[in-house]
C-alpha atoms as a PDB file:
ATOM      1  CA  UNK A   1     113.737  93.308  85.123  1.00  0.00           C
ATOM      2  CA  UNK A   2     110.194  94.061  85.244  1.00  0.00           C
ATOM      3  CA  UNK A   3     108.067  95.980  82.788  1.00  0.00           C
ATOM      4  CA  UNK A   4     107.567  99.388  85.042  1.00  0.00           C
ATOM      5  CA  UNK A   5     111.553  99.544  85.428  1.00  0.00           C
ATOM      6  CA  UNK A   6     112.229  98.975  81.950  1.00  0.00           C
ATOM      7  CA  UNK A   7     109.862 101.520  80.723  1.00  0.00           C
ATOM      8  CA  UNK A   8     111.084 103.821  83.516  1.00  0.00           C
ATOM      9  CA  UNK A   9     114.664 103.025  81.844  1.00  0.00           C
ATOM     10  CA  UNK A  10     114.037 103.889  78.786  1.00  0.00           C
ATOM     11  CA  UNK A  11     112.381 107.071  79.016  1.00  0.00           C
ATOM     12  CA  UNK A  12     115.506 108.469  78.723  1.00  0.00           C
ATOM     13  CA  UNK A  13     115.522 109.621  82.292  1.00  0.00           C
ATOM     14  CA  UNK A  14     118.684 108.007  82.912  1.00  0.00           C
ATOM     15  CA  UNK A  15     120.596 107.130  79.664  1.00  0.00           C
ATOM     16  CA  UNK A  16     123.660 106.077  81.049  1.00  0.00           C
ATOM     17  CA  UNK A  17     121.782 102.984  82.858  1.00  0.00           C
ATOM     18  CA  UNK A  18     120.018 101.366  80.244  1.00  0.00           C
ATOM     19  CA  UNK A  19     121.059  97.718  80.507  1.00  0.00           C
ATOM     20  CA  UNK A  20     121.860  98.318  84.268  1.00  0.00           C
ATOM     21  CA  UNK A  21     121.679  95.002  86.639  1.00  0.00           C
ATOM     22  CA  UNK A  22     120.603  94.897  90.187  1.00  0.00           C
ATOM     23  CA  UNK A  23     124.356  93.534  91.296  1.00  0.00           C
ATOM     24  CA  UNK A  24     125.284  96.650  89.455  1.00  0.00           C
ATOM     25  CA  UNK A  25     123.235  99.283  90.971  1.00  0.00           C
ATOM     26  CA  UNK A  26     123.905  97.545  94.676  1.00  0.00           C
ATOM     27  CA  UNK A  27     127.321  98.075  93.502  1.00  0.00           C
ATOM     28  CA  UNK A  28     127.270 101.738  92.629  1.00  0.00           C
ATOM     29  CA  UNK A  29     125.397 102.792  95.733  1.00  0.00           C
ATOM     30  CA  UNK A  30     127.625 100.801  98.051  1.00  0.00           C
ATOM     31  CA  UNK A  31     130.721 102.510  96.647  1.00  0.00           C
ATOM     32  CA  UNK A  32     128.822 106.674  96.698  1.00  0.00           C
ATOM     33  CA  UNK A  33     128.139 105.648 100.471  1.00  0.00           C
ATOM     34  CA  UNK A  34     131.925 104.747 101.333  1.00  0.00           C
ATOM     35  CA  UNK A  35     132.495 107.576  99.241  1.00  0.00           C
ATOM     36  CA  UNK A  36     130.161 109.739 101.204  1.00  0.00           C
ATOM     37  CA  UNK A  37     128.999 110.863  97.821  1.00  0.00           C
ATOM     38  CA  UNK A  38     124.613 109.845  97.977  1.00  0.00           C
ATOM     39  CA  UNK A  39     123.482 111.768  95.304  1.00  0.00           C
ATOM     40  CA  UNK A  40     120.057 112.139  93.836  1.00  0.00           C
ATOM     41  CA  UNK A  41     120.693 109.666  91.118  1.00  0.00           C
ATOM     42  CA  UNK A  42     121.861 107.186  93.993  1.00  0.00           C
ATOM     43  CA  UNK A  43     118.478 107.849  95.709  1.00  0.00           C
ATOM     44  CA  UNK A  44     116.772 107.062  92.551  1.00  0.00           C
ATOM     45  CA  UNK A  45     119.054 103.385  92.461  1.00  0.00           C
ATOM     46  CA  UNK A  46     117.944 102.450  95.857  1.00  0.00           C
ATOM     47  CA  UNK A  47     114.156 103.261  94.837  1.00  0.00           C
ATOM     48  CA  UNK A  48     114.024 101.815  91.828  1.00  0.00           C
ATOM     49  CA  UNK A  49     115.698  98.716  92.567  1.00  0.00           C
ATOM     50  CA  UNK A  50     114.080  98.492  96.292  1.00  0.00           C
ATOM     51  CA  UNK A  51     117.253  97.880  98.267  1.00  0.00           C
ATOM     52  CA  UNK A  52     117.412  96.766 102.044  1.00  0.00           C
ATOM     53  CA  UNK A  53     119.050  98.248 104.245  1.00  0.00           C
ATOM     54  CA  UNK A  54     120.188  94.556 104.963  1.00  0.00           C
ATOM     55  CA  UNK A  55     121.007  94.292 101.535  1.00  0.00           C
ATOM     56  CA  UNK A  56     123.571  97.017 101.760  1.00  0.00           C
ATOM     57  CA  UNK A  57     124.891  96.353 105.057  1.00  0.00           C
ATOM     58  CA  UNK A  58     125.937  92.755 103.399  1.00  0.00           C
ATOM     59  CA  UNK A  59     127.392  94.121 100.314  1.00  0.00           C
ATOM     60  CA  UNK A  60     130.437  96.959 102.681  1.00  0.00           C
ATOM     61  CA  UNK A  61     128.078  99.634 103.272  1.00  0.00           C
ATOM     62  CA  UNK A  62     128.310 101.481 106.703  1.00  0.00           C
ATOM     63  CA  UNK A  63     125.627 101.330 109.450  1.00  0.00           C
ATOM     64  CA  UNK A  64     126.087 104.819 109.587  1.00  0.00           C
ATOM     65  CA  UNK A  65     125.093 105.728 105.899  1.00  0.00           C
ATOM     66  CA  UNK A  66     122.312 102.957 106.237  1.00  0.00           C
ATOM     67  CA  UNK A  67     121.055 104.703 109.166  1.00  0.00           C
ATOM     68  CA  UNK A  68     121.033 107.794 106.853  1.00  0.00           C
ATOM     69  CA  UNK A  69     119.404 106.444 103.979  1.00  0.00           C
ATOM     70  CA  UNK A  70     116.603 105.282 106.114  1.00  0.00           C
ATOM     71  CA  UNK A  71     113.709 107.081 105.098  1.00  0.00           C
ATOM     72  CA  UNK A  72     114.238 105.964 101.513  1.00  0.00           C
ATOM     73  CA  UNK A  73     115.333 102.006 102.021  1.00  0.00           C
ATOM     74  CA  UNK A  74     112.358  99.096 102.103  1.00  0.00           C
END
């Protein structure tokens, strides 16, 4: 993890995701798009960690929530 998401981290912005890993957060936001369930907090995941829309295509997401996340995926 780089130093600019660790100190982001532990600000204390998101407490619950401390010692998160970027398997982890792919995780999470792969399950709230099946789930239909993209938060702000999920938009702050794909962000932070700079997901693909490739990337989530290959780990179950939809091309139809990918398509929908666009504006915010590298």
């Amino acid at each position: 993890m780089g130093k600019s998401k660790r100190r982001i981290l532990h600000q204390g912005r998101n407490n619950l995701i401390t010692n998160l890993k970027r398997e982890d957060a792919l995780k999470s936001v792969v399950e709230a798009c099946n789930a239909k369930k993209i938060d702000l907090d999920i938009k702050d995941l794909i962000s932070l960690f700079g997901f693909s829309a490739e990337e989530l295509l290959e780990s179950g997401a939809s091309y139809e929530d990918v398509i929908g996340l666009k504006g915010i995926l590298s």
